[in-house]
C-alpha atoms as a PDB file:
ATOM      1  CA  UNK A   1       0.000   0.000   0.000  1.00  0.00           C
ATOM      2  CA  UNK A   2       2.637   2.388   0.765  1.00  0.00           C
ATOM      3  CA  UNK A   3       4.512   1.725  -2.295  1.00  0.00           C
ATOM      4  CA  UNK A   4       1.249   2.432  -4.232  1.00  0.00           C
ATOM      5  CA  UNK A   5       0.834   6.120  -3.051  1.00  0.00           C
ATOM      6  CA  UNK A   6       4.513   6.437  -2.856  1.00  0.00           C
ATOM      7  CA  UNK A   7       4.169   5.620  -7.136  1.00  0.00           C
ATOM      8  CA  UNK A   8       1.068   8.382  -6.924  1.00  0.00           C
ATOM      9  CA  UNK A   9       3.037  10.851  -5.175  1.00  0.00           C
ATOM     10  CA  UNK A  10       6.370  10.484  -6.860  1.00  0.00           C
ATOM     11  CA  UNK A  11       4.643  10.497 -10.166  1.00  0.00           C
ATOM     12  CA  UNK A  12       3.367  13.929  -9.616  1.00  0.00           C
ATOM     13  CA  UNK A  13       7.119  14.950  -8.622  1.00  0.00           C
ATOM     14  CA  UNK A  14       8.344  14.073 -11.361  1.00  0.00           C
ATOM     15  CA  UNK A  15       5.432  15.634 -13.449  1.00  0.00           C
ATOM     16  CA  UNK A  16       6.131  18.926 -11.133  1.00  0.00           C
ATOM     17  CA  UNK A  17       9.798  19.282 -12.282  1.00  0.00           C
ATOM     18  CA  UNK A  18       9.390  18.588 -15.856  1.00  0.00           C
ATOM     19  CA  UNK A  19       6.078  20.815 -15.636  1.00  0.00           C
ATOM     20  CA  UNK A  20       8.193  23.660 -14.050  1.00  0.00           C
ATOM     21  CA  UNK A  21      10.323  24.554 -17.248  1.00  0.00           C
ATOM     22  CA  UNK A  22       7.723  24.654 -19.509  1.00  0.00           C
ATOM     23  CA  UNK A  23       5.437  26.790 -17.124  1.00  0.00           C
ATOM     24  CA  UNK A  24       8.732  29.335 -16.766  1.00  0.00           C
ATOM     25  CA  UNK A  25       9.571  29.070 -20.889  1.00  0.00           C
ATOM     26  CA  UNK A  26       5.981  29.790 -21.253  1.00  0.00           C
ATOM     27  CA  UNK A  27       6.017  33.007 -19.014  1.00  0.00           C
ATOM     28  CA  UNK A  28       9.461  34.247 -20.292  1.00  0.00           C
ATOM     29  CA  UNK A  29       8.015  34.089 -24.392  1.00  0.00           C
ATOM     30  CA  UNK A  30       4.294  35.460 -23.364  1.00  0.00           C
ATOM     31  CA  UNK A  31       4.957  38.057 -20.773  1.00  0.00           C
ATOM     32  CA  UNK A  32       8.242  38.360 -20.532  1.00  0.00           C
ATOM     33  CA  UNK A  33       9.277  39.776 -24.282  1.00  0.00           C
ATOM     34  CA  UNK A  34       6.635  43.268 -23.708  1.00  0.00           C
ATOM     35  CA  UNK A  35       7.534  43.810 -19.748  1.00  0.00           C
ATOM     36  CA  UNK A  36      11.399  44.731 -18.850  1.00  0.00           C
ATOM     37  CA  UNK A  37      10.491  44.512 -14.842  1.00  0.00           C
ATOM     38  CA  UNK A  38       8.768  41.168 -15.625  1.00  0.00           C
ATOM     39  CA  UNK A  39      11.873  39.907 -17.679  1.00  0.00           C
ATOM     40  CA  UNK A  40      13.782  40.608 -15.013  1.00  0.00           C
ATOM     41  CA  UNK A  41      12.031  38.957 -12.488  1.00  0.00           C
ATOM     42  CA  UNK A  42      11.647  35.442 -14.621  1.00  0.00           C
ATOM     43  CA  UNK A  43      15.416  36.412 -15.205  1.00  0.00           C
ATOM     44  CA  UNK A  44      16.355  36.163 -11.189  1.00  0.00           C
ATOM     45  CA  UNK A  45      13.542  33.101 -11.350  1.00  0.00           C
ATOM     46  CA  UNK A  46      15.307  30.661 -14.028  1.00  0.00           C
ATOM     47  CA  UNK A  47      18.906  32.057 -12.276  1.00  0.00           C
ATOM     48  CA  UNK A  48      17.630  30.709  -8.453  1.00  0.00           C
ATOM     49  CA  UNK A  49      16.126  27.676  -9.940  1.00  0.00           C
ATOM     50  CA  UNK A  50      18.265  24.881  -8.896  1.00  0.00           C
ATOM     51  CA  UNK A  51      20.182  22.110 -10.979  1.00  0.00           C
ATOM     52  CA  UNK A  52      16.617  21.028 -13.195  1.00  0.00           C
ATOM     53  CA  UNK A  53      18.762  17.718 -13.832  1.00  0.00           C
ATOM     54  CA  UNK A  54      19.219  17.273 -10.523  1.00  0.00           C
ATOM     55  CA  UNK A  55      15.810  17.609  -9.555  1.00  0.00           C
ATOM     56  CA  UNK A  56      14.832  15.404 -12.155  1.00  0.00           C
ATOM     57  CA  UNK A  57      17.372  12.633 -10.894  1.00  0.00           C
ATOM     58  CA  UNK A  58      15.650  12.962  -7.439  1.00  0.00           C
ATOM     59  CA  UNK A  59      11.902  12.902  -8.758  1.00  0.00           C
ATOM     60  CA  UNK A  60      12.596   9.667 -10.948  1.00  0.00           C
ATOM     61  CA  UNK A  61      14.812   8.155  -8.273  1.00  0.00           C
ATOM     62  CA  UNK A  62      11.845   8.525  -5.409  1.00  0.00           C
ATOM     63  CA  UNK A  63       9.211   7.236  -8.052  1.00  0.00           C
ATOM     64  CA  UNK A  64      11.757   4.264  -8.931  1.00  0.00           C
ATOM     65  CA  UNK A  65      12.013   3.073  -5.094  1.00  0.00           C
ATOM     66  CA  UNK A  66       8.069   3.568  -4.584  1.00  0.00           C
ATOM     67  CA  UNK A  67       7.922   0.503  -7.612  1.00  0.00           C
ATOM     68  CA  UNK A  68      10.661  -0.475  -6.050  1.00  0.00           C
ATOM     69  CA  UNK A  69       8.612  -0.921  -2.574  1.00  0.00           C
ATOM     70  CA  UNK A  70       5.375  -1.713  -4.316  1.00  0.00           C
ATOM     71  CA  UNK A  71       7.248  -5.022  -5.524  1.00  0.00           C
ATOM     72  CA  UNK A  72       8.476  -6.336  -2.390  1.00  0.00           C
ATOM     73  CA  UNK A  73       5.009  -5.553  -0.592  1.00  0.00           C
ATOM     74  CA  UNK A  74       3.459  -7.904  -3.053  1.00  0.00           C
ATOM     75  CA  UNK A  75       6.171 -10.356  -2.932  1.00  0.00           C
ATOM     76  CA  UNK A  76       5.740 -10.177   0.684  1.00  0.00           C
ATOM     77  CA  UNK A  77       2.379 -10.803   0.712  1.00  0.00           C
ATOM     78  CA  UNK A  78       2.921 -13.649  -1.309  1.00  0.00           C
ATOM     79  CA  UNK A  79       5.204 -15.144   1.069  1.00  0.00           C
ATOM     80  CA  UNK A  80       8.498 -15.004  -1.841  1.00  0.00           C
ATOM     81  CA  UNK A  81      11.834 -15.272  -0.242  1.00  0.00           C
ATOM     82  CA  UNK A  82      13.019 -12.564  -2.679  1.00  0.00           C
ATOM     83  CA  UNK A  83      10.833  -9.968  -0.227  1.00  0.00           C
ATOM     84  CA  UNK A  84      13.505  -9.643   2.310  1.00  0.00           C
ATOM     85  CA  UNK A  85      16.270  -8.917  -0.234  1.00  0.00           C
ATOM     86  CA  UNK A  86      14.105  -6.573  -2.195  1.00  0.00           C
ATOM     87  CA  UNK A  87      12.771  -4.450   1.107  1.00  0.00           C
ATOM     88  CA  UNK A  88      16.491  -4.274   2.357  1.00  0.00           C
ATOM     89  CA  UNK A  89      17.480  -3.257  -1.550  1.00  0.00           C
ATOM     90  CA  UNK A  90      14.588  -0.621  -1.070  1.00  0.00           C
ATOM     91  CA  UNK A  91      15.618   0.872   2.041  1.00  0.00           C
ATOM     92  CA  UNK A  92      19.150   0.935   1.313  1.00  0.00           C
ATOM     93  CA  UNK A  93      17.947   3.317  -2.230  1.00  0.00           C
ATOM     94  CA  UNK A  94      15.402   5.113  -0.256  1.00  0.00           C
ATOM     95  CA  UNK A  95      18.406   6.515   2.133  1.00  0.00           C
ATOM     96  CA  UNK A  96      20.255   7.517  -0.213  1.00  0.00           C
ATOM     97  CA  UNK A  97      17.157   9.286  -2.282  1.00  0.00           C
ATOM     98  CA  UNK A  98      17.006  11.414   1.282  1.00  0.00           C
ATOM     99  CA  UNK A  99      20.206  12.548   0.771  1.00  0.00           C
ATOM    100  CA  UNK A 100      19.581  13.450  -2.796  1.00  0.00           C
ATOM    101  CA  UNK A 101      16.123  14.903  -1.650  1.00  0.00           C
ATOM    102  CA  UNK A 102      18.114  16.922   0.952  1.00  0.00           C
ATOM    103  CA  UNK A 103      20.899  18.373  -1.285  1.00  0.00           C
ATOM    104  CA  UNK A 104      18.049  19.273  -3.967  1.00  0.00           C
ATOM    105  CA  UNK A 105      16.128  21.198  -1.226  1.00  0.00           C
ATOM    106  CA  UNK A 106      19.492  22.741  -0.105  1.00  0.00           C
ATOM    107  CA  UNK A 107      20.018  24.435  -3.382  1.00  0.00           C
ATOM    108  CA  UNK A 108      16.501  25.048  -4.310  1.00  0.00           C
ATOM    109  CA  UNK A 109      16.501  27.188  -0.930  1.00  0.00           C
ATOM    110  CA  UNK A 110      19.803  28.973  -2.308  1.00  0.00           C
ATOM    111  CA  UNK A 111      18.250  29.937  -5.412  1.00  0.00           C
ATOM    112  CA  UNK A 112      14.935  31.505  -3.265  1.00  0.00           C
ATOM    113  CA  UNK A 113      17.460  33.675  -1.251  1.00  0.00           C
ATOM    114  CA  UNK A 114      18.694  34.718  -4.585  1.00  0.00           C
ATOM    115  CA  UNK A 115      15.737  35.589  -6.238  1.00  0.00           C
ATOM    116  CA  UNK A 116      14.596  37.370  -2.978  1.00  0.00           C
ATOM    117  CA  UNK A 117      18.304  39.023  -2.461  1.00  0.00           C
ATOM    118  CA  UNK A 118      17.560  40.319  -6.608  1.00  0.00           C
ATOM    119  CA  UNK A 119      14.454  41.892  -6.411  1.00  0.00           C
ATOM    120  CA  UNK A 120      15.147  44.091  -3.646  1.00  0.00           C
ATOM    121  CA  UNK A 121      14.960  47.591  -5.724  1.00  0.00           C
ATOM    122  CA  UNK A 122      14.259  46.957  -9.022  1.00  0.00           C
ATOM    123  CA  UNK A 123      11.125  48.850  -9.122  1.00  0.00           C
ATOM    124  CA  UNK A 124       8.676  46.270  -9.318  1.00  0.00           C
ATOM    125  CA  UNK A 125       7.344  46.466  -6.341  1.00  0.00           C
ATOM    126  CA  UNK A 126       9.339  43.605  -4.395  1.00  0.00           C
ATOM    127  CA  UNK A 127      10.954  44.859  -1.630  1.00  0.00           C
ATOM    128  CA  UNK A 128      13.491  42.242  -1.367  1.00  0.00           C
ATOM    129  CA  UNK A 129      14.719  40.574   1.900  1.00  0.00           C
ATOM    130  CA  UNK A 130      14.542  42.272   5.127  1.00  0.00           C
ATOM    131  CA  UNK A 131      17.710  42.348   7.177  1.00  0.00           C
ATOM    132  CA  UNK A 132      18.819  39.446   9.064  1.00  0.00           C
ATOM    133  CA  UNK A 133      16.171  37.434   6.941  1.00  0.00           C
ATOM    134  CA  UNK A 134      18.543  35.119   5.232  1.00  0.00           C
ATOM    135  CA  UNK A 135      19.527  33.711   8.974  1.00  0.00           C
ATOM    136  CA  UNK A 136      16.642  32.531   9.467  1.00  0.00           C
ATOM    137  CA  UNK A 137      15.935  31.382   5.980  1.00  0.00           C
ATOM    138  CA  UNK A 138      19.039  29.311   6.691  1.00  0.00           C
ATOM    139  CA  UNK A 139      18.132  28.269  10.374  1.00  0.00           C
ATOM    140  CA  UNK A 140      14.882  27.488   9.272  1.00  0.00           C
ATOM    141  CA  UNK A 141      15.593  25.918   5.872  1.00  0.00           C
ATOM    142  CA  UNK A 142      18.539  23.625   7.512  1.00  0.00           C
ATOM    143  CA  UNK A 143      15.575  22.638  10.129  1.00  0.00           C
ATOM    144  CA  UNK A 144      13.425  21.578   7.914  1.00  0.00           C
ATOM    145  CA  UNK A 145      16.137  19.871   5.367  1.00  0.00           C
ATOM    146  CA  UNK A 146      16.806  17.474   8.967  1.00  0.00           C
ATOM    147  CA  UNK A 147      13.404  17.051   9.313  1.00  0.00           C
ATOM    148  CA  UNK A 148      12.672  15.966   5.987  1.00  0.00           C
ATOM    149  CA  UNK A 149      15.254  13.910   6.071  1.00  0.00           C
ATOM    150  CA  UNK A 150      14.911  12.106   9.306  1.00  0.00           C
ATOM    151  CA  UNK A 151      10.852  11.755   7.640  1.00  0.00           C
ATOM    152  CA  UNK A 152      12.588  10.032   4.662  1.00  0.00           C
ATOM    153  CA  UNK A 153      14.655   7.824   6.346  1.00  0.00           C
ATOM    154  CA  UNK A 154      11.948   6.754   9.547  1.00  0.00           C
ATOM    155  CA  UNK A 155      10.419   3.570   7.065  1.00  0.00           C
ATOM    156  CA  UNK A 156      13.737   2.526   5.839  1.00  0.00           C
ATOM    157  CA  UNK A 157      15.174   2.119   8.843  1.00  0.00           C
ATOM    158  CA  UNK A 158      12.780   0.009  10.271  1.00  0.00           C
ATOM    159  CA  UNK A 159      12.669  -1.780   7.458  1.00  0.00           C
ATOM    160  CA  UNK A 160      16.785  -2.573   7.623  1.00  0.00           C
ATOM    161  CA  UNK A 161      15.890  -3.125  11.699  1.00  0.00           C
ATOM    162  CA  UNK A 162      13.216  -5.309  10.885  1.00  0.00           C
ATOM    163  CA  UNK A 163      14.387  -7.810   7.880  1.00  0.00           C
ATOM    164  CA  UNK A 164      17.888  -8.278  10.092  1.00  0.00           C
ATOM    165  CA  UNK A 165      16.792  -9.685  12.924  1.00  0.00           C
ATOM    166  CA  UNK A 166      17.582 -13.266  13.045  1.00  0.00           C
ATOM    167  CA  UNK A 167      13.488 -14.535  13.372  1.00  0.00           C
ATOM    168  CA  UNK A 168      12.319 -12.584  10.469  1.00  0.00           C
ATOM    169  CA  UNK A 169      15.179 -14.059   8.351  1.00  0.00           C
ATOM    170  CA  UNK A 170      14.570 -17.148   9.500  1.00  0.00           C
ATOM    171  CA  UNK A 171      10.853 -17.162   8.819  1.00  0.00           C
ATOM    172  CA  UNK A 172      11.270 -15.499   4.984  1.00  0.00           C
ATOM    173  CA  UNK A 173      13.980 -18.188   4.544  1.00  0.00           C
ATOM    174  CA  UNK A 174      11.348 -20.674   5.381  1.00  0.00           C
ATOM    175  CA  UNK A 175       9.041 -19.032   2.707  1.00  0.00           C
ATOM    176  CA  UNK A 176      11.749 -20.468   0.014  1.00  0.00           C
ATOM    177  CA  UNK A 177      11.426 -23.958   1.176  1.00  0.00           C
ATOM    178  CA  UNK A 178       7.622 -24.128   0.867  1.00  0.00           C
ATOM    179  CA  UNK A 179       6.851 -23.685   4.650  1.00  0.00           C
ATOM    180  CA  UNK A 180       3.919 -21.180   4.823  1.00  0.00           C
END
């Protein structure tokens, strides 16, 4: 079940990055060509925007481990020996899909402070960052990167606790010799 609305979810990530680029191509040809404030701001917006690549990597990567988990529920449910191995496979990817996940939201939090830190005074009505703000955009952005990432790795590692312990192996060995 959870690898089903993890598939939902990380399907619409990856539809959100991809999405993204157009929507800001769209705005740049449309709006952008008659207004010089508003080609500046879409200007500082594609400049803060971070690594599109690397978000991409991240989007598919989460969407790949939600199959990922999706099979080894089902081969779990169907008692297959191959569920242990594919659930510690799965956790093992889903860690390291945190720390991708956390260096994406890292940068994508650089390129906000940039855009904000840009259109301080250009006259479009954007009065830019107040002082001391990008402290706490940092604090708070560093905060939430932990929290996102201790989120992202809560599953996982009770998955890895779970499938070690001697019984469980044991029991999904078991599964391979017929015994169910």
């Amino acid at each position: 079940m959870l690898g089903g609305l993890g598939v939902l979810r990380n399907s619409y990530g990856v539809f959100q990055v991809f999405s993204m680029d157009m929507v800001t191509r769209a705005m740049t040809s449309q709006q952008g060509a008659s207004d010089p404030v508003m080609r500046q701001h879409l200007a500082l917006i594609q400049a803060g925007m971070p690594n599109p690549w690397l978000s991409a990597l991240e989007a598919c990567l989460a969407l790949l481990t939600s199959v990922l988990l999706l099979i080894a529920g089902i081969q779990c449910v169907r008692r297959e020996s191959m569920a242990r191995v594919l659930h510690l496979v799965w956790a093992g990817a889903r860690v390291l899909v945190a720390v991708l996940a956390c260096v994406v939201w890292y940068h994508t939090l650089q390129g906000q402070a940039r855009i904000l830190q840009g259109m301080g005074g250009q006259g479009g009505g954007a009065a830019g960052m107040p002082p001391g703000f990008a402290g706490y955009m940092s604090i708070f952005g560093i905060l939430g990167m932990l929290a996102m990432f201790a989120w992202g790795v809560a599953y996982p590692v009770v998955v890895l606790v779970w499938f070690s312990k001697q019984k469980v192996k044991a029991e999904v060995q078991g599964w391979a010799k017929g015994v169910r």
